[in-house]
C-alpha atoms as a PDB file:
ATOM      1  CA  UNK A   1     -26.155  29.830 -18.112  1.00  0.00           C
ATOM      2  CA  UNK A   2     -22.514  30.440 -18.435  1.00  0.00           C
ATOM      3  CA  UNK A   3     -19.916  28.136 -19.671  1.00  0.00           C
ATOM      4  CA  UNK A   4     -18.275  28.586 -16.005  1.00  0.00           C
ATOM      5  CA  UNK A   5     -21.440  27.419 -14.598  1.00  0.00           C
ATOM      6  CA  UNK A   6     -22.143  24.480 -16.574  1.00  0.00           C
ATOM      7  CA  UNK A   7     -18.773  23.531 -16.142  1.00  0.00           C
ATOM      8  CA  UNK A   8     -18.963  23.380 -12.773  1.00  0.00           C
ATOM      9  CA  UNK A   9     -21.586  21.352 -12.956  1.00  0.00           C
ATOM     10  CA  UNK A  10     -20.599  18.903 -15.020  1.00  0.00           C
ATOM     11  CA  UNK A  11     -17.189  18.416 -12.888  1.00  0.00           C
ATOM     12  CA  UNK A  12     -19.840  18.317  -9.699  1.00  0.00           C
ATOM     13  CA  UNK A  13     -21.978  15.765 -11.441  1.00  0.00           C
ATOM     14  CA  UNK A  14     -18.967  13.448 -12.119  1.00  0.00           C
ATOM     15  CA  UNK A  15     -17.397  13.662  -8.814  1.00  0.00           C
ATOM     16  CA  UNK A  16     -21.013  12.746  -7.421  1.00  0.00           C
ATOM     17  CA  UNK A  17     -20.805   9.651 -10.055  1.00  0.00           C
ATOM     18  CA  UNK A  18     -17.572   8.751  -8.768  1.00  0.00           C
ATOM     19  CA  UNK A  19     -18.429   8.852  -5.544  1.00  0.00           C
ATOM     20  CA  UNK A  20     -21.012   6.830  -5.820  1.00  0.00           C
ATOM     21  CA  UNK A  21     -19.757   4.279  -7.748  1.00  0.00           C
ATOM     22  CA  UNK A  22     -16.881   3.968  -5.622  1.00  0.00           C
ATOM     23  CA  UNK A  23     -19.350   3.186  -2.529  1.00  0.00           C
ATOM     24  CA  UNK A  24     -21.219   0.669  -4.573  1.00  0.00           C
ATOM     25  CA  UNK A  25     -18.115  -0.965  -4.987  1.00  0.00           C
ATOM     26  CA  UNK A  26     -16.647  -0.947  -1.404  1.00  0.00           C
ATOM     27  CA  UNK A  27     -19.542  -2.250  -0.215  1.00  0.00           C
ATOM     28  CA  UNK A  28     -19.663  -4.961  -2.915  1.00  0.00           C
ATOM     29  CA  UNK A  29     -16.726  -5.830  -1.049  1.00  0.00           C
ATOM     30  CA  UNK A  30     -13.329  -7.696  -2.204  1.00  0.00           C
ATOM     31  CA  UNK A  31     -13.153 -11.006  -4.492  1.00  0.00           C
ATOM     32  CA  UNK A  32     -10.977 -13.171  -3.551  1.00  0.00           C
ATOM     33  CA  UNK A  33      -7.386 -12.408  -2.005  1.00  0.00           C
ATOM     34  CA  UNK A  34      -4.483 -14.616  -2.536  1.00  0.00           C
ATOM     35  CA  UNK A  35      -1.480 -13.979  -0.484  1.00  0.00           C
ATOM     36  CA  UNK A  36       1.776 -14.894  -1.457  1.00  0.00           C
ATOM     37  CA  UNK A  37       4.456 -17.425   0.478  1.00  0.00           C
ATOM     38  CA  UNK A  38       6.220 -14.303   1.378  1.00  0.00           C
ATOM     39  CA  UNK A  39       5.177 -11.454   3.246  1.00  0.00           C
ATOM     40  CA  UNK A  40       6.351  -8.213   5.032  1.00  0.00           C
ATOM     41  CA  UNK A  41       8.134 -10.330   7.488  1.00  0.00           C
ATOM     42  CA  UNK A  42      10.811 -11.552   5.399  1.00  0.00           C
ATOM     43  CA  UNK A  43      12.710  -8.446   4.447  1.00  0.00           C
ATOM     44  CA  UNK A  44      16.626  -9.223   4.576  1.00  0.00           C
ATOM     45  CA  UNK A  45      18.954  -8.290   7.120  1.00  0.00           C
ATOM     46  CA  UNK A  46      20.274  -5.681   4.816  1.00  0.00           C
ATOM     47  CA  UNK A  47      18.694  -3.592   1.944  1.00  0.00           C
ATOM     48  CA  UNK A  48      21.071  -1.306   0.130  1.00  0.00           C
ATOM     49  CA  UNK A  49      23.264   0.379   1.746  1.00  0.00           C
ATOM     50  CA  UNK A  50      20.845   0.110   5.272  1.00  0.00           C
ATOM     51  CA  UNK A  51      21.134  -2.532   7.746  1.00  0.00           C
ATOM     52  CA  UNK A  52      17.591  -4.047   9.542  1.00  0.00           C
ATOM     53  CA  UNK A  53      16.404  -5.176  12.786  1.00  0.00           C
ATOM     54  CA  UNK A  54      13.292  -6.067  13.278  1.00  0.00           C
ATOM     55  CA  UNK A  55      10.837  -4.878  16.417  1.00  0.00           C
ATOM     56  CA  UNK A  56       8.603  -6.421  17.889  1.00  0.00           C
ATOM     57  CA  UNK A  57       5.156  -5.265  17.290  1.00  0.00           C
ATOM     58  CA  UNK A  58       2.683  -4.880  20.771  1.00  0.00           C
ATOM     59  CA  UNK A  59      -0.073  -7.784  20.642  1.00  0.00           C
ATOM     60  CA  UNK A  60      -2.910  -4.609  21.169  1.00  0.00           C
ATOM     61  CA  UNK A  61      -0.982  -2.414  18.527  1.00  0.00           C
ATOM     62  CA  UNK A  62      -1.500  -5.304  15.894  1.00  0.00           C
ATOM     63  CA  UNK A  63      -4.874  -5.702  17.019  1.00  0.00           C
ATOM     64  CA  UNK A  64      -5.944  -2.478  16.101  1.00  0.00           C
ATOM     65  CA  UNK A  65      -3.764  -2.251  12.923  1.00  0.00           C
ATOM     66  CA  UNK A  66      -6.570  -5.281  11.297  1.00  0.00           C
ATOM     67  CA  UNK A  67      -3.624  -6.250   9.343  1.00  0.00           C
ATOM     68  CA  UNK A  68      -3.167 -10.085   8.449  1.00  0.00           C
ATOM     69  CA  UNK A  69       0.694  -9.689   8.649  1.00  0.00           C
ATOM     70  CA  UNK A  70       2.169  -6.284   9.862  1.00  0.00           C
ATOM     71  CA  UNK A  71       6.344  -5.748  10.856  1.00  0.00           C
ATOM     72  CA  UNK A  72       8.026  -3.060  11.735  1.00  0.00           C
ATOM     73  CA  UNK A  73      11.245  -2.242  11.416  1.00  0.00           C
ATOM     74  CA  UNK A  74      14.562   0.152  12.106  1.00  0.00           C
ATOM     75  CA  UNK A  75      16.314   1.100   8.990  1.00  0.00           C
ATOM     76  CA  UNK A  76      20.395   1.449  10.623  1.00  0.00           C
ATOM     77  CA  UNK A  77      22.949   3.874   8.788  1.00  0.00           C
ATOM     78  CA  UNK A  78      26.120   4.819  10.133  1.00  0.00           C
ATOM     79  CA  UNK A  79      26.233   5.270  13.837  1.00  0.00           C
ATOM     80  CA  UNK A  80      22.803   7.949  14.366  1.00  0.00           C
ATOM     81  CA  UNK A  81      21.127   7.401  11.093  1.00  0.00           C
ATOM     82  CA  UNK A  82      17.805   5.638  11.702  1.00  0.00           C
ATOM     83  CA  UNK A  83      14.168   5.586  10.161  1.00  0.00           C
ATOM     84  CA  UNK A  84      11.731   3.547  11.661  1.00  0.00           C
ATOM     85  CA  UNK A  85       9.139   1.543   9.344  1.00  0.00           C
ATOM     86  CA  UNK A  86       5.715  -0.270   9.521  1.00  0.00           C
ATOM     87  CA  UNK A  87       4.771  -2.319   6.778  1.00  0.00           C
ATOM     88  CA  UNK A  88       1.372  -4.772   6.804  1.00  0.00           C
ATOM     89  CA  UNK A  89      -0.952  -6.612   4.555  1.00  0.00           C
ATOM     90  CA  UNK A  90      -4.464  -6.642   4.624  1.00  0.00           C
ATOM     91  CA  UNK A  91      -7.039  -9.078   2.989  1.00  0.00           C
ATOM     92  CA  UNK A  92      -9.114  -5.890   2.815  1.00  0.00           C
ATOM     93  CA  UNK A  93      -8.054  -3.037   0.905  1.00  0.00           C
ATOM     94  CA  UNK A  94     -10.869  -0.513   2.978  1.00  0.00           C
ATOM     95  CA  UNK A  95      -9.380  -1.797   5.737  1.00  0.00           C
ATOM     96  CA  UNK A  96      -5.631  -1.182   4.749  1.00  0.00           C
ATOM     97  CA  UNK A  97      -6.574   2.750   3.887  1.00  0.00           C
ATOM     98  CA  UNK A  98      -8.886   3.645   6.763  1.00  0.00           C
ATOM     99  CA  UNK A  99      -5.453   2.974   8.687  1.00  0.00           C
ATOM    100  CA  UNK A 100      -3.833   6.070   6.497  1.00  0.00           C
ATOM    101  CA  UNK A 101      -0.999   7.903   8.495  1.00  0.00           C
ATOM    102  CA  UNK A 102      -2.712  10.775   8.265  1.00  0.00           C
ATOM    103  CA  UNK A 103      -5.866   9.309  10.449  1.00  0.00           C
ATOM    104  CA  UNK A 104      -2.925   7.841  12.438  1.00  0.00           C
ATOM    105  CA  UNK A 105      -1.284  10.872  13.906  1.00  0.00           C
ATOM    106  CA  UNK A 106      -3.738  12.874  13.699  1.00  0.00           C
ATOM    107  CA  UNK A 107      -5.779  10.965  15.853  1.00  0.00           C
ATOM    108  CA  UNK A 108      -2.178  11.070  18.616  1.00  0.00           C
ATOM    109  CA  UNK A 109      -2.390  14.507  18.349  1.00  0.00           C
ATOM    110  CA  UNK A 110       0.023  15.466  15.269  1.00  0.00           C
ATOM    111  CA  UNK A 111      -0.324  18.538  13.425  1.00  0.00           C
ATOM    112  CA  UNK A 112       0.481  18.426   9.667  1.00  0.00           C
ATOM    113  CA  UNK A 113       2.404  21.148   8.244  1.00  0.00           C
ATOM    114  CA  UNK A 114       3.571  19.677   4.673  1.00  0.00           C
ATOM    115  CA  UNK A 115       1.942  17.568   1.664  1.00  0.00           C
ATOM    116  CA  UNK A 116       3.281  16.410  -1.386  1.00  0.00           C
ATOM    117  CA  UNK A 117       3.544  13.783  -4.019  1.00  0.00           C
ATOM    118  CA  UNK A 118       6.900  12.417  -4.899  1.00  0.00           C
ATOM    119  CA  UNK A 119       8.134  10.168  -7.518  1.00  0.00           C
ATOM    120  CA  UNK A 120      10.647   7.642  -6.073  1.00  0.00           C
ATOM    121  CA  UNK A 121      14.383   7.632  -8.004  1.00  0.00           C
ATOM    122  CA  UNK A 122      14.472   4.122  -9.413  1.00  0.00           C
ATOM    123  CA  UNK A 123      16.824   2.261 -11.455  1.00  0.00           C
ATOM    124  CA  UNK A 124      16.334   2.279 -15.065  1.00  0.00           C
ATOM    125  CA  UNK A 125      14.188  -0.081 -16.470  1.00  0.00           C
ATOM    126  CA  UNK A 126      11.641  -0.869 -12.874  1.00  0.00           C
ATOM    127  CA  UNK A 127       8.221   1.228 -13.264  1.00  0.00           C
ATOM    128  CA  UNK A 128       7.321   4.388 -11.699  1.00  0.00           C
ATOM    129  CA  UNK A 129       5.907   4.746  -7.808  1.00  0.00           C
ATOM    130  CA  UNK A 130       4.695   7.872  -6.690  1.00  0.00           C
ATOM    131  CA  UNK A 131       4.986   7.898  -2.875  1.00  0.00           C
ATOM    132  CA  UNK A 132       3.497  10.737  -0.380  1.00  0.00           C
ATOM    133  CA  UNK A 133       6.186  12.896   1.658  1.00  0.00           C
ATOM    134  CA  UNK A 134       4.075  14.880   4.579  1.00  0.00           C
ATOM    135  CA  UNK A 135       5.732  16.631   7.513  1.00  0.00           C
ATOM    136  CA  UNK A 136       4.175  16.656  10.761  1.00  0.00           C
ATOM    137  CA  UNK A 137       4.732  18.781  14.272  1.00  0.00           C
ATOM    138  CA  UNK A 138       3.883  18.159  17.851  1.00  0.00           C
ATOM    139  CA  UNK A 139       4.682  20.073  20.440  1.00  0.00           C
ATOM    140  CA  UNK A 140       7.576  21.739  18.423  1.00  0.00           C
ATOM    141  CA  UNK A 141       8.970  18.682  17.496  1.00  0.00           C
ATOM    142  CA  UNK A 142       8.766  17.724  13.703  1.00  0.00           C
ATOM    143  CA  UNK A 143       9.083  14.139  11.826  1.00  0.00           C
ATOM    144  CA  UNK A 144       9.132  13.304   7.959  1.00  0.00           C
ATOM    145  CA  UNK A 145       6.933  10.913   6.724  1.00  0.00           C
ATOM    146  CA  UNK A 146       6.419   8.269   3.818  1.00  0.00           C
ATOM    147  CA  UNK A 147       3.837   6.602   3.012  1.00  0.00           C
ATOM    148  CA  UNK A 148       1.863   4.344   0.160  1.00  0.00           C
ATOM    149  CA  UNK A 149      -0.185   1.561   0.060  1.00  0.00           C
ATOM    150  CA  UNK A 150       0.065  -0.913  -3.080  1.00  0.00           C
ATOM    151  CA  UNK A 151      -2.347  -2.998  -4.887  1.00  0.00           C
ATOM    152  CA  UNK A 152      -0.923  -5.291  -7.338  1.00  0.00           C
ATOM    153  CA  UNK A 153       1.079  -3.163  -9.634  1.00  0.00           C
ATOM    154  CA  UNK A 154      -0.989   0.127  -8.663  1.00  0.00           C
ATOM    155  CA  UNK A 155      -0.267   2.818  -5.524  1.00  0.00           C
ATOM    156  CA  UNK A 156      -3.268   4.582  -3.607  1.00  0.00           C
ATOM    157  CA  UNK A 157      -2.988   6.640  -0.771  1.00  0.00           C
ATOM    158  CA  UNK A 158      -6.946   6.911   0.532  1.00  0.00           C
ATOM    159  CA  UNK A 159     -10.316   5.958   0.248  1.00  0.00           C
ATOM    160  CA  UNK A 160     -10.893   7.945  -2.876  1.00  0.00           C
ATOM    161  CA  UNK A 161      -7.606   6.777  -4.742  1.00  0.00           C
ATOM    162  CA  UNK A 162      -9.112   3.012  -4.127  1.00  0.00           C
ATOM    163  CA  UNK A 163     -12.532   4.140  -5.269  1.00  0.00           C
ATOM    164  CA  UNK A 164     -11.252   5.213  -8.600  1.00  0.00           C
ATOM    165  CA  UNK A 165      -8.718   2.403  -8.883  1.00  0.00           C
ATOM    166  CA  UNK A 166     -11.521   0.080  -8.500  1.00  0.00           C
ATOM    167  CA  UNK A 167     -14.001   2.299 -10.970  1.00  0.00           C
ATOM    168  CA  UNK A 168     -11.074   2.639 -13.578  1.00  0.00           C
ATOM    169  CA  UNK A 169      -9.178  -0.943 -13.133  1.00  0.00           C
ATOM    170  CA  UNK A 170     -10.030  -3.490 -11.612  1.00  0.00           C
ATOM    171  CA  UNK A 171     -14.107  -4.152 -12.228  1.00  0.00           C
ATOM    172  CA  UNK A 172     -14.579  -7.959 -12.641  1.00  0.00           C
ATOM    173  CA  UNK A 173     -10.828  -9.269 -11.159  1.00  0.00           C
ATOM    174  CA  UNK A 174     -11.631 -12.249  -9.835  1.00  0.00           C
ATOM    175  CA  UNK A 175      -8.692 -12.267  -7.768  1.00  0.00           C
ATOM    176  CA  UNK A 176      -6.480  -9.584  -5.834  1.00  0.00           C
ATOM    177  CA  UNK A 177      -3.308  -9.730  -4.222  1.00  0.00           C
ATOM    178  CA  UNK A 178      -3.291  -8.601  -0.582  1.00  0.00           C
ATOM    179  CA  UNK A 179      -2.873  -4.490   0.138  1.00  0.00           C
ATOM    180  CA  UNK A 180       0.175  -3.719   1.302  1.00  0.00           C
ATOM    181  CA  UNK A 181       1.047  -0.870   3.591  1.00  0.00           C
ATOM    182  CA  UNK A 182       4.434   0.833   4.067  1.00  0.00           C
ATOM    183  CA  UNK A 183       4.828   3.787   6.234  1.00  0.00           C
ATOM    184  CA  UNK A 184       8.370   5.654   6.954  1.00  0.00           C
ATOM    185  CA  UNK A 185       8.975   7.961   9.451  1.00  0.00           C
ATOM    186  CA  UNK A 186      11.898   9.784  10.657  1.00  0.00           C
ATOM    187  CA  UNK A 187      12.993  12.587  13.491  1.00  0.00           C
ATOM    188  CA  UNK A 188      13.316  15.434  11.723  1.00  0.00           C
ATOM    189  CA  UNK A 189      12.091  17.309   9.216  1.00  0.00           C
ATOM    190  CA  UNK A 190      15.528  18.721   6.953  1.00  0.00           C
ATOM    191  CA  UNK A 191      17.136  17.954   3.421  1.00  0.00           C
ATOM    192  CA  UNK A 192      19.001  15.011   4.753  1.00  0.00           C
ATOM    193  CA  UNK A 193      16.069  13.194   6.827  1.00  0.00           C
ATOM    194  CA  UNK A 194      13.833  13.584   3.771  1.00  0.00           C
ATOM    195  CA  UNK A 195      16.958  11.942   1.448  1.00  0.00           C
ATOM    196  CA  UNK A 196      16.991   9.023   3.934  1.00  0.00           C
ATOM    197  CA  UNK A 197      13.315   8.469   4.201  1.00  0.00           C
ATOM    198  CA  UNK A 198      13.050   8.136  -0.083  1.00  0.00           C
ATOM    199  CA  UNK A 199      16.075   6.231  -0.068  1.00  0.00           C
ATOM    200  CA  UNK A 200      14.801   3.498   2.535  1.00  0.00           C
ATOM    201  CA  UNK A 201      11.418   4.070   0.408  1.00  0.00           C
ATOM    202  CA  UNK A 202      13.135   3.335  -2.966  1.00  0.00           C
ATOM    203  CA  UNK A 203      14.788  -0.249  -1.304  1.00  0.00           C
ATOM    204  CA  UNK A 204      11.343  -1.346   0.232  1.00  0.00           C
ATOM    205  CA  UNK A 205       9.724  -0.686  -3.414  1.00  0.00           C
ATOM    206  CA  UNK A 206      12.349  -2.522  -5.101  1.00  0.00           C
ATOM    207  CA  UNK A 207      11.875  -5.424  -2.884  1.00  0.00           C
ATOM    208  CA  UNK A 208       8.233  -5.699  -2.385  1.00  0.00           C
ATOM    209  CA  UNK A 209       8.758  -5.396  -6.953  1.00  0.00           C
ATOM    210  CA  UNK A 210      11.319  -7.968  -7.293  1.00  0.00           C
ATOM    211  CA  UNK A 211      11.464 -10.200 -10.424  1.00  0.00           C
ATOM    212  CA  UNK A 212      10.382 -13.434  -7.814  1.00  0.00           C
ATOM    213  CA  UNK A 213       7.316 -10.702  -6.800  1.00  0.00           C
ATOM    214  CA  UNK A 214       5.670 -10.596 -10.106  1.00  0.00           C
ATOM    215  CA  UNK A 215       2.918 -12.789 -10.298  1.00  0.00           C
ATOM    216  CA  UNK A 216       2.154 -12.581  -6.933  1.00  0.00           C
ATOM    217  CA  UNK A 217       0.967  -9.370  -7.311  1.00  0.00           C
ATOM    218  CA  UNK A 218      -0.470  -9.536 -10.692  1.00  0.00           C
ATOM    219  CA  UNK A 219      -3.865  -9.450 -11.223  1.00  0.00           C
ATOM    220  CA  UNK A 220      -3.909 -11.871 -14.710  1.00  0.00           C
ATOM    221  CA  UNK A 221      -1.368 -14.272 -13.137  1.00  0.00           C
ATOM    222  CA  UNK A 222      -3.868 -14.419  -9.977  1.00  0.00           C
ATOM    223  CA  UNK A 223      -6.962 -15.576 -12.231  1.00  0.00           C
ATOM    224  CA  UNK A 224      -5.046 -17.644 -14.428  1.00  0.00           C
ATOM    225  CA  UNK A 225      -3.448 -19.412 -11.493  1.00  0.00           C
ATOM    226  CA  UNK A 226      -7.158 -19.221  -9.736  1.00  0.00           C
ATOM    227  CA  UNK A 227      -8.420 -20.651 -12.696  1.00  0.00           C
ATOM    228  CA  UNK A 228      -6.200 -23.603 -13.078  1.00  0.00           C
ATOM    229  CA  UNK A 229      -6.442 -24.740  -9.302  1.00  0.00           C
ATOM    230  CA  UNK A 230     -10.476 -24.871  -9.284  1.00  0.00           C
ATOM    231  CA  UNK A 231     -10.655 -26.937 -12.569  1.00  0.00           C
ATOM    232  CA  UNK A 232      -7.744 -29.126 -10.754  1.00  0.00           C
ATOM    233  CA  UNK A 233     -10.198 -29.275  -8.145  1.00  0.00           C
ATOM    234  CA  UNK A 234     -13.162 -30.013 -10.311  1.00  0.00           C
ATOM    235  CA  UNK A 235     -11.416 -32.590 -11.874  1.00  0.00           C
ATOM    236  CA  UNK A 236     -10.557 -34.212  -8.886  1.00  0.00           C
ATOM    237  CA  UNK A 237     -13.873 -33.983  -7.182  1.00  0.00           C
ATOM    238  CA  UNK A 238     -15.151 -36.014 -10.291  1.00  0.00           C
ATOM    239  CA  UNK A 239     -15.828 -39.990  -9.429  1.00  0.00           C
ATOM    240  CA  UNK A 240     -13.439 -42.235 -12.130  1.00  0.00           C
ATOM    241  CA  UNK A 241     -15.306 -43.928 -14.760  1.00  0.00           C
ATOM    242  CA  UNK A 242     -16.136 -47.352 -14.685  1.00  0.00           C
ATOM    243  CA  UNK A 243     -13.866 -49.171 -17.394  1.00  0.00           C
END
């Protein structure tokens, strides 16, 4: 047997072991979710140099979204700059993915033509997020896209980026944050729409990461604050002593 051929088959045999791991743990399903005081519906009138209004979202839309919070929003630059945004949560984190924009518009009839991975410009100092940038056509019309869901501190894009982010990371967390969605889009598909698309990107990240965000989405700071609330309640629960 050649070494081609045996290394094929050991890169076969792991992705079957990932696979299957990944299914064993998706339908172990999801410990616990705390979800903070805050949610996607609170983003400020303004964020950088972009001004917000919210939308409202249709009653069936939401419905079909399974989100436990969902917003959308228009980003407003300038007098014809505009992206338009939809950000949720989701208790579930299957749930949160199977809704990928990519099952979205393909399912309306969208045609992708671009895919790529993009690292958003940050300030110095805030950690990395790698968002994905796809381009997609219909009817000879084109729109740029954004998109990432976070988990904690950690971005996935599908089901198989949450498979191995719960093989790799999070085995025995007792408690998650909620999944958060965030999907960009805007009319066109040029240097200048893809600029304003990142930049609204960059802002959302920075909020949703915000100093006052931390433990919120932390998994340690979940347990330990999971932690000290049951043996609160324990303690409680317990009948006083007789003196």
């Amino acid at each position: 047997m050649s070494a081609k051929i045996t290394f094929r088959l050991i890169v076969s045999a792991f992705v079957v072991f990932l696979v299957a791991l990944s299914m064993h743990f998706t339908h172990a399903g999801t410990p616990k979710v705390t979800f903070p005081t805050w949610s996607v519906k609170d983003l400020p009138a303004a964020l950088g140099d972009w001004t917000l209004k919210q939308t409202e979202l249709d009653p069936k839309i939401f419905a079909r979204t399974e989100a436990t919070v969902a917003q959308d929003y228009i980003f407003v630059k300038g007098q014809k700059r505009e992206v338009y945004s939809h950000l949720a949560m989701f208790e579930s984190p299957e749930t949160g993915v199977w809704h990928s924009p990519p099952n979205c518009y393909r399912g309306a009839g969208w045609q992708r033509i671009s895919a790529e991975y993009e690292d958003l410009s940050l300030p110095q100092g805030v950690p990395p997020a790698k968002v994905c940038v796809e381009v997609w056509e219909q009817k000879g019309s084109r729109c740029t896209i954004v998109y990432w869901f976070q988990l904690g501190p950690y971005d996935v894009y599908d089901r198989w980026s949450l498979g191995v982010l719960r093989i790799l990371h999070l085995g025995g967390k007792p408690v998650w944050p909620p999944e958060i969605k965030v999907l960009l889009s805007v009319a066109g598909a040029g240097l200048d729409e893809r600029k304003d698309v990142l930049d609204v990107a960059k802002e959302i990240h920075l909020w949703l990461n915000q100093p006052s965000h931390k433990d919120d989405l932390d998994f340690e700071a979940l347990a330990k604050k999971g932690a000290t609330e049951n043996k609160s309640a324990e303690q409680s629960s317990q009948p006083e002593k007789s003196k």
